[in-house]
C-alpha atoms as a PDB file:
ATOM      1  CA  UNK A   1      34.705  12.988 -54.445  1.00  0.00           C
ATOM      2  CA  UNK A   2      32.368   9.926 -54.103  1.00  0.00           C
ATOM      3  CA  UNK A   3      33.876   8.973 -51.044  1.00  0.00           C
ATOM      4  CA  UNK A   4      33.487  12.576 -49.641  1.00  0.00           C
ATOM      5  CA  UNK A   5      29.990  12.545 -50.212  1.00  0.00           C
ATOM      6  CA  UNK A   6      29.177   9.263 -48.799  1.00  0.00           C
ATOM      7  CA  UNK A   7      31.470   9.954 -45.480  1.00  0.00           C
ATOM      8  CA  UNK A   8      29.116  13.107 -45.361  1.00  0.00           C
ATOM      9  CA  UNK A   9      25.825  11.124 -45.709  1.00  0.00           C
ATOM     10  CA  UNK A  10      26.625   9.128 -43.046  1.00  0.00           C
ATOM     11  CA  UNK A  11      27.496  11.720 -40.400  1.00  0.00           C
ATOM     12  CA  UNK A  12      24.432  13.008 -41.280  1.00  0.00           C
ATOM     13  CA  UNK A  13      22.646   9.230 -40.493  1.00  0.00           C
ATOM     14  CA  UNK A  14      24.975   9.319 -37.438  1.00  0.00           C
ATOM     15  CA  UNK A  15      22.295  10.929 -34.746  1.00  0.00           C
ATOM     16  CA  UNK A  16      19.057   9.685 -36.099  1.00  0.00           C
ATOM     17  CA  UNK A  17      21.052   5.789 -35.809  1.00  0.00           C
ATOM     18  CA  UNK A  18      21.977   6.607 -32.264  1.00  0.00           C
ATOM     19  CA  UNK A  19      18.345   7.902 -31.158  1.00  0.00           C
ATOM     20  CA  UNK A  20      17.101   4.859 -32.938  1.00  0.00           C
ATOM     21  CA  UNK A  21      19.635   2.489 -31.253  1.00  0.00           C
ATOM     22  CA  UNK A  22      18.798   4.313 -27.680  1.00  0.00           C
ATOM     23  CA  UNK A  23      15.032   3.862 -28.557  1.00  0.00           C
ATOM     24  CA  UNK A  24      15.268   0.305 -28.792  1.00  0.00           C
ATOM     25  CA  UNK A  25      17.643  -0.563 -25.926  1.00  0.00           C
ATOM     26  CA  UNK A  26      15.130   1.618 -23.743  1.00  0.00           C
ATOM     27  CA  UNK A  27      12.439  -1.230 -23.972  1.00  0.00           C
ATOM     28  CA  UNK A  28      13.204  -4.821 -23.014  1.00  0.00           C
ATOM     29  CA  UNK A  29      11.792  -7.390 -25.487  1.00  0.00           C
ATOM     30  CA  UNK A  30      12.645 -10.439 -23.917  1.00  0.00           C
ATOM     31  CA  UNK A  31      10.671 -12.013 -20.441  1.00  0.00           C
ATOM     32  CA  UNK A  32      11.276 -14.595 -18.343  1.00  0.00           C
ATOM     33  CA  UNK A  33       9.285 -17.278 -19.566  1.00  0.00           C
ATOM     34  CA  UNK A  34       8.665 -19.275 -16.444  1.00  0.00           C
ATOM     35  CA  UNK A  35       7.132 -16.679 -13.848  1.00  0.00           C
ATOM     36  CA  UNK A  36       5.537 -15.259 -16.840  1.00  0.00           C
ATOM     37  CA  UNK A  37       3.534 -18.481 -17.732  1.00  0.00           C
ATOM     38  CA  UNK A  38       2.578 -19.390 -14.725  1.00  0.00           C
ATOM     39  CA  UNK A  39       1.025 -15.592 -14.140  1.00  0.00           C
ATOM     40  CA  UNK A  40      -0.594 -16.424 -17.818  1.00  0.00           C
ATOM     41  CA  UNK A  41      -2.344 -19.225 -15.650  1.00  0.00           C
ATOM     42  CA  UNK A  42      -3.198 -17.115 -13.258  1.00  0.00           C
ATOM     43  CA  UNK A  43      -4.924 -14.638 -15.620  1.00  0.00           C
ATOM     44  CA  UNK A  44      -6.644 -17.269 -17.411  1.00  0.00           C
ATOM     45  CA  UNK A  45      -8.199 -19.095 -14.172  1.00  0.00           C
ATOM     46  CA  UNK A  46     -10.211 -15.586 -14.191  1.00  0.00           C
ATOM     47  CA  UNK A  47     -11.221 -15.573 -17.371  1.00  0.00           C
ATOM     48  CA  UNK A  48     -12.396 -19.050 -17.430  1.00  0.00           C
ATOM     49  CA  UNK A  49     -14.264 -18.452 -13.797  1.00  0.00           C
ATOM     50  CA  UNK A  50     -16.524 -15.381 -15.322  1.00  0.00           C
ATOM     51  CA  UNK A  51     -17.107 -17.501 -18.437  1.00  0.00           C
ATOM     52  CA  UNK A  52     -18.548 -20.328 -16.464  1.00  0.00           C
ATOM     53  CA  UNK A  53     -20.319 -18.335 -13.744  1.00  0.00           C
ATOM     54  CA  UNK A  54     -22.690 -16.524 -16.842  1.00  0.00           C
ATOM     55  CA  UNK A  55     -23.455 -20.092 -17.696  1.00  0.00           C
ATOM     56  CA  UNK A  56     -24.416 -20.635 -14.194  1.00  0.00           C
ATOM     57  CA  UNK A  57     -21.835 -23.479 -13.392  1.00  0.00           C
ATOM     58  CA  UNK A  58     -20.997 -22.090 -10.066  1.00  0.00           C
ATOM     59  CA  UNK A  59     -19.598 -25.471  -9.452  1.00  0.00           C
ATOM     60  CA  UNK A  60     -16.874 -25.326 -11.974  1.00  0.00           C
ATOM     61  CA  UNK A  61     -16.506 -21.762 -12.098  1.00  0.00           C
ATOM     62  CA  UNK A  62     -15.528 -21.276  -8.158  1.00  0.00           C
ATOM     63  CA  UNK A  63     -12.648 -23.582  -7.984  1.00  0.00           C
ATOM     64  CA  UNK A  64     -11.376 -21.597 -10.408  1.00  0.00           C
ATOM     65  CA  UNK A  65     -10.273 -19.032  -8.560  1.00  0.00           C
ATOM     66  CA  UNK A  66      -8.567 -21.418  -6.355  1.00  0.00           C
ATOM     67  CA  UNK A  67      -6.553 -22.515  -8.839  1.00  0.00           C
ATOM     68  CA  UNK A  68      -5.519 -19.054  -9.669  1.00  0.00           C
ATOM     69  CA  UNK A  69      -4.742 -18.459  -5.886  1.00  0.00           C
ATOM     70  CA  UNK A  70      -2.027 -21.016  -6.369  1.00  0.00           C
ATOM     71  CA  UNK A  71      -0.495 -20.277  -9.405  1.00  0.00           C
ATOM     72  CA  UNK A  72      -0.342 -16.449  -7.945  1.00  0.00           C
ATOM     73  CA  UNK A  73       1.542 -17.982  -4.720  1.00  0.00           C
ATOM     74  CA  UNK A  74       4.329 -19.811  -7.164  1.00  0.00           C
ATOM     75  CA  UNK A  75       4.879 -17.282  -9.829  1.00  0.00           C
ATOM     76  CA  UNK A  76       6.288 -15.054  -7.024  1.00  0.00           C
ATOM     77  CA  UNK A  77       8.475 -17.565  -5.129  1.00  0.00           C
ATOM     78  CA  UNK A  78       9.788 -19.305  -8.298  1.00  0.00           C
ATOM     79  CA  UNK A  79      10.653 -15.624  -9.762  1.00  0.00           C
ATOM     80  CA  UNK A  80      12.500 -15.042  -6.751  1.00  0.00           C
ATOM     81  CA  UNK A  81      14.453 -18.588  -6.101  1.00  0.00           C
ATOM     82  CA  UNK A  82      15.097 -18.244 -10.052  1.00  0.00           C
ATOM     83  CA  UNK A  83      16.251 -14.775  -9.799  1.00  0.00           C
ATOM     84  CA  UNK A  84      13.833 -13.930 -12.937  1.00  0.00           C
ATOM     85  CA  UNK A  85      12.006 -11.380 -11.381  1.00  0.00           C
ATOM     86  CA  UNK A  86      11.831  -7.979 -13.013  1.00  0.00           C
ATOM     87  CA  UNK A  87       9.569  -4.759 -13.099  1.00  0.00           C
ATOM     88  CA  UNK A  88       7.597  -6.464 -15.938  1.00  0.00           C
ATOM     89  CA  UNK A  89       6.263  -9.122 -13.793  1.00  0.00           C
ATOM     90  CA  UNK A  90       5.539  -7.074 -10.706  1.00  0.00           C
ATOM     91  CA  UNK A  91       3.367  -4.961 -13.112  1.00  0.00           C
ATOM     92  CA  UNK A  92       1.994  -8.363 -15.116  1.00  0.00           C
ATOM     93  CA  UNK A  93       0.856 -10.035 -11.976  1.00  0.00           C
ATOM     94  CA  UNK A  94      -0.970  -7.028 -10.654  1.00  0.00           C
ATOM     95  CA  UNK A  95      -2.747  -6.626 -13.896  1.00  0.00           C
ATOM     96  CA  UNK A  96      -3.588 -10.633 -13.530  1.00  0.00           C
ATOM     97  CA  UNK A  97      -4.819 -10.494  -9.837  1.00  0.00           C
ATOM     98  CA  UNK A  98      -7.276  -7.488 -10.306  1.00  0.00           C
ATOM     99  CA  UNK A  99      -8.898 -10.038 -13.215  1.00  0.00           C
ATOM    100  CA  UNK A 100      -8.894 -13.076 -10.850  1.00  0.00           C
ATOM    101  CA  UNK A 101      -9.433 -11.814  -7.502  1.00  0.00           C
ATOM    102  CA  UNK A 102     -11.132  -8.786  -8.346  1.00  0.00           C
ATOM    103  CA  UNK A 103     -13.229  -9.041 -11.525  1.00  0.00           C
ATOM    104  CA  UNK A 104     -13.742 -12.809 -11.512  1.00  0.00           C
ATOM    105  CA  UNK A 105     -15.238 -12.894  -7.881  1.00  0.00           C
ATOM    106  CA  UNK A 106     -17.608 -10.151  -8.178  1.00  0.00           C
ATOM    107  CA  UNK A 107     -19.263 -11.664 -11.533  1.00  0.00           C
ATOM    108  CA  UNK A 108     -19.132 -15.248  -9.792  1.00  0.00           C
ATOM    109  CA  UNK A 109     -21.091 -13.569  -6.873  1.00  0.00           C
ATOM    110  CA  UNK A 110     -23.307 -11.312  -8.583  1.00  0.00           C
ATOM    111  CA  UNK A 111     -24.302 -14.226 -10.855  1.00  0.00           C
ATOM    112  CA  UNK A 112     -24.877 -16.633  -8.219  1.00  0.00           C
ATOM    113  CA  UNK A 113     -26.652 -14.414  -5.449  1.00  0.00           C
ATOM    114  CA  UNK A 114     -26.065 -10.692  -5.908  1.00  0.00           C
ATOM    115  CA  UNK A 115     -29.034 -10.521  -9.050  1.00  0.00           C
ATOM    116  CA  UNK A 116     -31.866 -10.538  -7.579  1.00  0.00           C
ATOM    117  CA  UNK A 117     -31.142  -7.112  -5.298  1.00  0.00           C
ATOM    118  CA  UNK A 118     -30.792  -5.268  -8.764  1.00  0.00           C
ATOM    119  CA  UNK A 119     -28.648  -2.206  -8.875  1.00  0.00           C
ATOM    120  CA  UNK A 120     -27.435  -3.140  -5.316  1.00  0.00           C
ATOM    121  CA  UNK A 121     -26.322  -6.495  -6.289  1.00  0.00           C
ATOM    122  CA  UNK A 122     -23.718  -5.135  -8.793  1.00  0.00           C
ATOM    123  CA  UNK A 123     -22.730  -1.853  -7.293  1.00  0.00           C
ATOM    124  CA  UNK A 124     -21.635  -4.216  -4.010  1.00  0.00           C
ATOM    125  CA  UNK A 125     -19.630  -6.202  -6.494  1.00  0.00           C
ATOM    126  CA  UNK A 126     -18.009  -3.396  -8.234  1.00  0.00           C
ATOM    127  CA  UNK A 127     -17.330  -1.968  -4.817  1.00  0.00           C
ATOM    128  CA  UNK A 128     -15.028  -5.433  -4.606  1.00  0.00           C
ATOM    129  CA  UNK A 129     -13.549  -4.794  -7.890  1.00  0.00           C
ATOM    130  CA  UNK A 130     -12.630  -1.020  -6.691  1.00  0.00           C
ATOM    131  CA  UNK A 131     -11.245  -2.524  -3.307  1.00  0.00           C
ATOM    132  CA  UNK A 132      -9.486  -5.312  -5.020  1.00  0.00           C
ATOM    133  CA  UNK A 133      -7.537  -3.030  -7.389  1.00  0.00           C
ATOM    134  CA  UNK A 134      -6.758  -0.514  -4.715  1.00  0.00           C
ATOM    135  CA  UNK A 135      -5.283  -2.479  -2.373  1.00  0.00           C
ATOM    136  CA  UNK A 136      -2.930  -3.986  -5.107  1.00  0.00           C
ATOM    137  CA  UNK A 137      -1.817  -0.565  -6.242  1.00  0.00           C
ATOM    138  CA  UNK A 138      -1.248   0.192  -2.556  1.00  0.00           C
ATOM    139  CA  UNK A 139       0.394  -3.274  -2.087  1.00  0.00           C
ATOM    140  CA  UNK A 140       2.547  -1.997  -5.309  1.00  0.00           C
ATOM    141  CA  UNK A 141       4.081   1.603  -3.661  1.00  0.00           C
ATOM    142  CA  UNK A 142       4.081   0.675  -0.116  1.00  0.00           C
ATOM    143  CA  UNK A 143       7.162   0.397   1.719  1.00  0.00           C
ATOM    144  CA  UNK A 144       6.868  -3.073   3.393  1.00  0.00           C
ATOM    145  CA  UNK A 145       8.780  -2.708   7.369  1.00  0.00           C
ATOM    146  CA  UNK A 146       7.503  -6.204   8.474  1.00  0.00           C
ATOM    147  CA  UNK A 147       7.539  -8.915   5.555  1.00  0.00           C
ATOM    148  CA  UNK A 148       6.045 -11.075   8.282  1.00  0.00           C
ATOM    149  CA  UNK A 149       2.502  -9.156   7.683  1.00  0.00           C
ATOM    150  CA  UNK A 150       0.099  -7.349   5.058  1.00  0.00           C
ATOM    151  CA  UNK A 151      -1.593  -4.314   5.746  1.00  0.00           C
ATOM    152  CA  UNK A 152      -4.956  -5.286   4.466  1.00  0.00           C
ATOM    153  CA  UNK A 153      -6.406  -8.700   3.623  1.00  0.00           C
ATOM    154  CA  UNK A 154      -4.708  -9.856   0.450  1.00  0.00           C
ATOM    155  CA  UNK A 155      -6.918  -9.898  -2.563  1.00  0.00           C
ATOM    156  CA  UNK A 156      -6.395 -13.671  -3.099  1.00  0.00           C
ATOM    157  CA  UNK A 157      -7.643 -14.290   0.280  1.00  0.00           C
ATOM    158  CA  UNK A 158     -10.176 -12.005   0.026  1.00  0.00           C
ATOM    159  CA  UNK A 159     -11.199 -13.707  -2.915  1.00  0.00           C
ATOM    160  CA  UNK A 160     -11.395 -16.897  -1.462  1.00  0.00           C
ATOM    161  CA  UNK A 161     -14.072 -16.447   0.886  1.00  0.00           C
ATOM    162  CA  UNK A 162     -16.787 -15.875  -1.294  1.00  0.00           C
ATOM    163  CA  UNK A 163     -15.567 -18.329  -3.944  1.00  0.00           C
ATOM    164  CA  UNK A 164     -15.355 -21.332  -1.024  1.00  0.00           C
ATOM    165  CA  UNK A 165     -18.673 -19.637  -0.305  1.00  0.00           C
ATOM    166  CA  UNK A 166     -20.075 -20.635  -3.679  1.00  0.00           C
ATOM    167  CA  UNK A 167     -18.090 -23.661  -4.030  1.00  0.00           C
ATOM    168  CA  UNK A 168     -19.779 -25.255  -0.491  1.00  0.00           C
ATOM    169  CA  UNK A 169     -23.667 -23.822  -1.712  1.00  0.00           C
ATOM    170  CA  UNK A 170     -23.692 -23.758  -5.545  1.00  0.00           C
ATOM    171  CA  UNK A 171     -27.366 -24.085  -5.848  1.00  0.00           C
ATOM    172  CA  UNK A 172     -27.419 -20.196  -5.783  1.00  0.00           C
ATOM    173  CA  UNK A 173     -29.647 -17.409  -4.478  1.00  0.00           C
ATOM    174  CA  UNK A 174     -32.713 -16.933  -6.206  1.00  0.00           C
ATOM    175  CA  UNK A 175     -34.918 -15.078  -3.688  1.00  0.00           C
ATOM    176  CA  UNK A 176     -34.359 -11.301  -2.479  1.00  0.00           C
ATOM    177  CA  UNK A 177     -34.224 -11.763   1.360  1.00  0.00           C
ATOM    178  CA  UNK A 178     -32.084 -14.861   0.449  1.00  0.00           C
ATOM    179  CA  UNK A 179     -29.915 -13.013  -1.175  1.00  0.00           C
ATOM    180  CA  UNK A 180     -29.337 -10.058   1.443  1.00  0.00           C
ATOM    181  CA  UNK A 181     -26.342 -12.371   3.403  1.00  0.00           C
ATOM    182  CA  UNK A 182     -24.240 -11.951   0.212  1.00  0.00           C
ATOM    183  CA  UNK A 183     -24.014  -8.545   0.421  1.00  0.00           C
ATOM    184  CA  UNK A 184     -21.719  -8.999   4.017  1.00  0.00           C
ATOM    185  CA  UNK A 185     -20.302 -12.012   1.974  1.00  0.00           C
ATOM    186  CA  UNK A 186     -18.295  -9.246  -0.592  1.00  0.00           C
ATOM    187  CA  UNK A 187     -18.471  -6.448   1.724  1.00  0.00           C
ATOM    188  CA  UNK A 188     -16.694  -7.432   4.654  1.00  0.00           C
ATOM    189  CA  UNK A 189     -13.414  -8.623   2.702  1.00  0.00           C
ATOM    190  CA  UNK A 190     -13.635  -5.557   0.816  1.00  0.00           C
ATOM    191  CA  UNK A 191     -13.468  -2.848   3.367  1.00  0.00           C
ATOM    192  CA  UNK A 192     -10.844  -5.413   4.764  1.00  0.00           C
ATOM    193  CA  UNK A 193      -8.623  -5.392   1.781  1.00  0.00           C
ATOM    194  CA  UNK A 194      -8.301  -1.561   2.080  1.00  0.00           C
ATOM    195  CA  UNK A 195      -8.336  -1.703   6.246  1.00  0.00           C
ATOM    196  CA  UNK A 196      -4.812  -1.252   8.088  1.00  0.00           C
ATOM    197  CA  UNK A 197      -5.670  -4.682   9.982  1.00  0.00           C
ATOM    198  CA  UNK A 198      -2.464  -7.048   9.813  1.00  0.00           C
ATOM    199  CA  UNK A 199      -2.816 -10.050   8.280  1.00  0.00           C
ATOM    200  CA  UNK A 200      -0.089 -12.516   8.612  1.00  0.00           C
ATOM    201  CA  UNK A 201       2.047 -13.423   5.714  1.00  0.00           C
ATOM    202  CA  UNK A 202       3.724 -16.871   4.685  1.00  0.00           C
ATOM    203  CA  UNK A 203       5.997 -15.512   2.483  1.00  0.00           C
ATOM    204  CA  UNK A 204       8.826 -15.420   5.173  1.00  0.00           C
ATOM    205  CA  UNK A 205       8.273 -19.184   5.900  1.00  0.00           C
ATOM    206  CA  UNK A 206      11.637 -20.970   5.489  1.00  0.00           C
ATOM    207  CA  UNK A 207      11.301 -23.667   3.905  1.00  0.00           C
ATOM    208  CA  UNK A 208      14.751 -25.104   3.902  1.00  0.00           C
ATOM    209  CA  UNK A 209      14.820 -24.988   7.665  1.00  0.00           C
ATOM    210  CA  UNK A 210      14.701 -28.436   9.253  1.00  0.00           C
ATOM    211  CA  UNK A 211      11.476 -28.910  11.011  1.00  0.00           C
ATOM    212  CA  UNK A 212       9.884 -31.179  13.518  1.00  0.00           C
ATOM    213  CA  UNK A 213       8.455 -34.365  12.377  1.00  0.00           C
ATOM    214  CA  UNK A 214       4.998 -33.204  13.708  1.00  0.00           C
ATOM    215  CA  UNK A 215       4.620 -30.383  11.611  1.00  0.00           C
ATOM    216  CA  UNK A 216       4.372 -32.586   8.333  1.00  0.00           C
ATOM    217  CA  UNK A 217       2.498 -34.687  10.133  1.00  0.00           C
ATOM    218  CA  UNK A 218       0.506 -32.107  10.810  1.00  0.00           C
ATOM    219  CA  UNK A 219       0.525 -30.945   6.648  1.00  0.00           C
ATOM    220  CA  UNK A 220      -0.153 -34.529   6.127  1.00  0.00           C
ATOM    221  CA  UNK A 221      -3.715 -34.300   8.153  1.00  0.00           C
ATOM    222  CA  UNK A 222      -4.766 -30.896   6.275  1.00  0.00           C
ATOM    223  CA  UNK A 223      -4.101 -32.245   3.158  1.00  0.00           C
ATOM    224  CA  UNK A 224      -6.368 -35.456   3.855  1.00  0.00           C
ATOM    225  CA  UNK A 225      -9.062 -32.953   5.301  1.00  0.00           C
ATOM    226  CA  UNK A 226      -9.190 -30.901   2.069  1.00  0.00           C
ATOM    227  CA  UNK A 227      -9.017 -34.153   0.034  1.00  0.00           C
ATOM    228  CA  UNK A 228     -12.252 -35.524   2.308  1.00  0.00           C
ATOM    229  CA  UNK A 229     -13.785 -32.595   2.591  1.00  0.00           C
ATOM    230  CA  UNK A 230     -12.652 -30.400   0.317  1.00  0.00           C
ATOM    231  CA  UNK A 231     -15.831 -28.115   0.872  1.00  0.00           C
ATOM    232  CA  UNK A 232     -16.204 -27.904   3.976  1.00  0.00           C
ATOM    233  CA  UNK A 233     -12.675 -27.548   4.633  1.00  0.00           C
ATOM    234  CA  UNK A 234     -12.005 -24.191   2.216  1.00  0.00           C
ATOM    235  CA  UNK A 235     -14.583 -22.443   3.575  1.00  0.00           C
ATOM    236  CA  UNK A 236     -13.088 -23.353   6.877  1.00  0.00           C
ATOM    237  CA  UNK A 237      -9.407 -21.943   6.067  1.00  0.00           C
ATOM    238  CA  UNK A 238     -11.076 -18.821   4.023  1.00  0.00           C
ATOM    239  CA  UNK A 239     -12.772 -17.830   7.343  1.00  0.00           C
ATOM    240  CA  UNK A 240     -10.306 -18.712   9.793  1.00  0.00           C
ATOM    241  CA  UNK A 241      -7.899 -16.266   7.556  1.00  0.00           C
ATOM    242  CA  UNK A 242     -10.299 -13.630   7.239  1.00  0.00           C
ATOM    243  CA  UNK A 243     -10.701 -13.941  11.384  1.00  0.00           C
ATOM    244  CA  UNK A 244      -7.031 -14.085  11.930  1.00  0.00           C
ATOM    245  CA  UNK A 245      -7.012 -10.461  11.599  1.00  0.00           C
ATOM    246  CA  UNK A 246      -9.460  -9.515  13.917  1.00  0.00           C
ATOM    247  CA  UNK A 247      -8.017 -11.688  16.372  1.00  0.00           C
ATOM    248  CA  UNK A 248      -4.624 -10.880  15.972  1.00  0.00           C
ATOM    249  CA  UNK A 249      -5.765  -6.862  16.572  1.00  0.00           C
ATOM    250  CA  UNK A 250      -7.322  -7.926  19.807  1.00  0.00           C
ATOM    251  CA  UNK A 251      -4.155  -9.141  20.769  1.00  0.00           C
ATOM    252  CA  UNK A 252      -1.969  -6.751  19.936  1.00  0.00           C
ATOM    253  CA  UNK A 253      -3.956  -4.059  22.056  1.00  0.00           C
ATOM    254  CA  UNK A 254      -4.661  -6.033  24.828  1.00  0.00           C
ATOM    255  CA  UNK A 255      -0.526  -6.514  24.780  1.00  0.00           C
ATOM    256  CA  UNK A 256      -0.468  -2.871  24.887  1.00  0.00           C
ATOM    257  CA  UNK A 257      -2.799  -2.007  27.295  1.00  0.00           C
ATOM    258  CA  UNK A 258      -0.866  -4.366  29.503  1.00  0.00           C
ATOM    259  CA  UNK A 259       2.439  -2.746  29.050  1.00  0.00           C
ATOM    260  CA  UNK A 260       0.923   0.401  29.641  1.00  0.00           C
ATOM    261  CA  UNK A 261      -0.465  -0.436  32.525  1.00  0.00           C
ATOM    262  CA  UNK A 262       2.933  -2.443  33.547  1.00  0.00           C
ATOM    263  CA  UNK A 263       4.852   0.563  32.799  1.00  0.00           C
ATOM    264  CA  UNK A 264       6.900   2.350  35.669  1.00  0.00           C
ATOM    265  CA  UNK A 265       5.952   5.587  35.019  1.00  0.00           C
ATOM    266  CA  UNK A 266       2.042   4.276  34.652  1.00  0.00           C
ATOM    267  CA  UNK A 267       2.682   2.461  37.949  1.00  0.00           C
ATOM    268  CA  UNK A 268       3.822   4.970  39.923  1.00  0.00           C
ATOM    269  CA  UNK A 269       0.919   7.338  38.865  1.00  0.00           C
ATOM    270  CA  UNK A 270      -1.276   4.338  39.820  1.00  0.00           C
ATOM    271  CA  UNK A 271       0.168   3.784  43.146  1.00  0.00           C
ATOM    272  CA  UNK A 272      -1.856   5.959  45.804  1.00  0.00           C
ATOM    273  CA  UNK A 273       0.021   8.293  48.133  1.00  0.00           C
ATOM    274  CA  UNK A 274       1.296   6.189  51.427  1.00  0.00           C
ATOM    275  CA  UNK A 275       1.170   8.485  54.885  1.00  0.00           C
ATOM    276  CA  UNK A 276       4.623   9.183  56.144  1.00  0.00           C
ATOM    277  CA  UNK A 277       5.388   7.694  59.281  1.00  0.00           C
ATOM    278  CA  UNK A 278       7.135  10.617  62.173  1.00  0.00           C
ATOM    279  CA  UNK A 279      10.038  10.010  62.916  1.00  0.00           C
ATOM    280  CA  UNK A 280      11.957  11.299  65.546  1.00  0.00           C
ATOM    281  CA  UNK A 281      15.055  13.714  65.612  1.00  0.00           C
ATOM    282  CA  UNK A 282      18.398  11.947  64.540  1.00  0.00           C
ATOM    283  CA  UNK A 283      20.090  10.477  67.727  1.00  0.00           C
ATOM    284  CA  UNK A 284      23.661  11.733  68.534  1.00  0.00           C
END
């Protein structure tokens, strides 16, 4: 009789195990360690840049963000040479990048130049943050057809320019017509980040493809710039990026245009009418 009342207490346990059981194996514990940390790094190279821009180092605060720009750029790659990447890290990195490439530049700007226009000086940096998280979210559902571009400026790039900015002229801006430039300086890449200009990508670099000897020459003369000049030279990639777009729509319509105007049917609609010359009745 025991036995018959414990074999009835556990069918009874039976579905509440099973929902428990199906609870648990609905929610991964476990993360990849690697990608993960190196996001961690990415998140906290924001955090420390907004702590040091409200104590006005501007010097040590910018290069912050560069530091987060390249732990953002491996946690990706190594995720996907690895084979660790997974929906938690898609969503991790996201949440990571709107702190160091949204959040962090807008304080770092509005700190160092954006406070003495007031209320414009922060609503033009949370314009930034707003851009910055939209285009990740957009970055997030879009269906990618050419991995060789973005659609948008990225929001690390973006966020370089006006932390190379500050990094090349941290003695600040401390008058109100002095401070009017930085308004383009968080603008411009914002309306770019949620544009539909191309940007090129380097994800789709191979780098396991044998390459000429002059191309790491050529590496080997960038990276002595930026150890020279490592001012100068940022600001100098951060712009030439944030140009490459512009430039690279130019091209593409005046490719256009000239295959339209190429074009047969375009040609012969082109081509005026030529008289026809008489000609005589067929000979016999």
């Amino acid at each position: 009789m025991l036995s018959d009342i414990g074999k009835e207490r556990r069918l009874r346990m039976l579905p509440l195990r099973r929902r428990r059981g199906a609870g648990r194996r609905g929610v991964r514990r476990g993360v990849y360690l690697l990608p993960a940390m190196l996001t961690l790094g990415n998140l906290f190279c924001g955090y420390a840049c907004v702590v040091f821009a409200t104590r006005g180092d501007y010097e040590t605060a910018a290069p912050f963000i560069g530091f987060a720009i390249v732990l953002d750029m491996l946690d990706g790659r190594i995720a996907r040479l690895t084979g660790t990447a997974s929906e938690f890290g898609l969503q991790f990195d996201s949440l990571a990048d709107v702190i160091s490439f949204g959040m962090a530049p807008a304080v770092l700007v509005f700190c160092w130049g954006l406070g003495p226009l007031g209320r414009l000086g922060w609503a033009v940096g949370f314009i930034f943050v707003t851009a910055a998280a939209m285009r990740l979210a957009r970055f997030n559902i879009q269906t990618v057809t050419d991995k060789r571009y973005f659609v948008g400026m990225p929001s690390p790039a973006a966020a370089a320019v006006p932390a190379s900015t500050v990094f090349l002229y941290p003695a600040g801006l401390h008058d109100y017509r002095e401070a009017l430039p930085a308004l383009a300086l968080m603008l411009v890449p914002a309306f770019l980040m949620v544009s539909t200009i191309r940007f090129r990508s380097f994800k789709t670099i191979d780098l396991q493809a044998r390459r000429s000897y002059k191309v790491l020459l050529l590496c080997a003369l960038v990276l002595v710039a930026i150890t020279t000049h490592p001012r100068v030279m940022l600001v100098v990639l951060a712009y030439a990026y944030l140009a490459s777009g512009f430039v690279g729509m130019a091209i593409t319509r005046l490719r256009r245009r000239g295959a339209e105007a190429g074009s047969p049917e375009t040609a012969g609609e082109a081509r005026p009418e030529t008289p026809t010359q008489a000609v005589g009745p067929p000979r016999k």
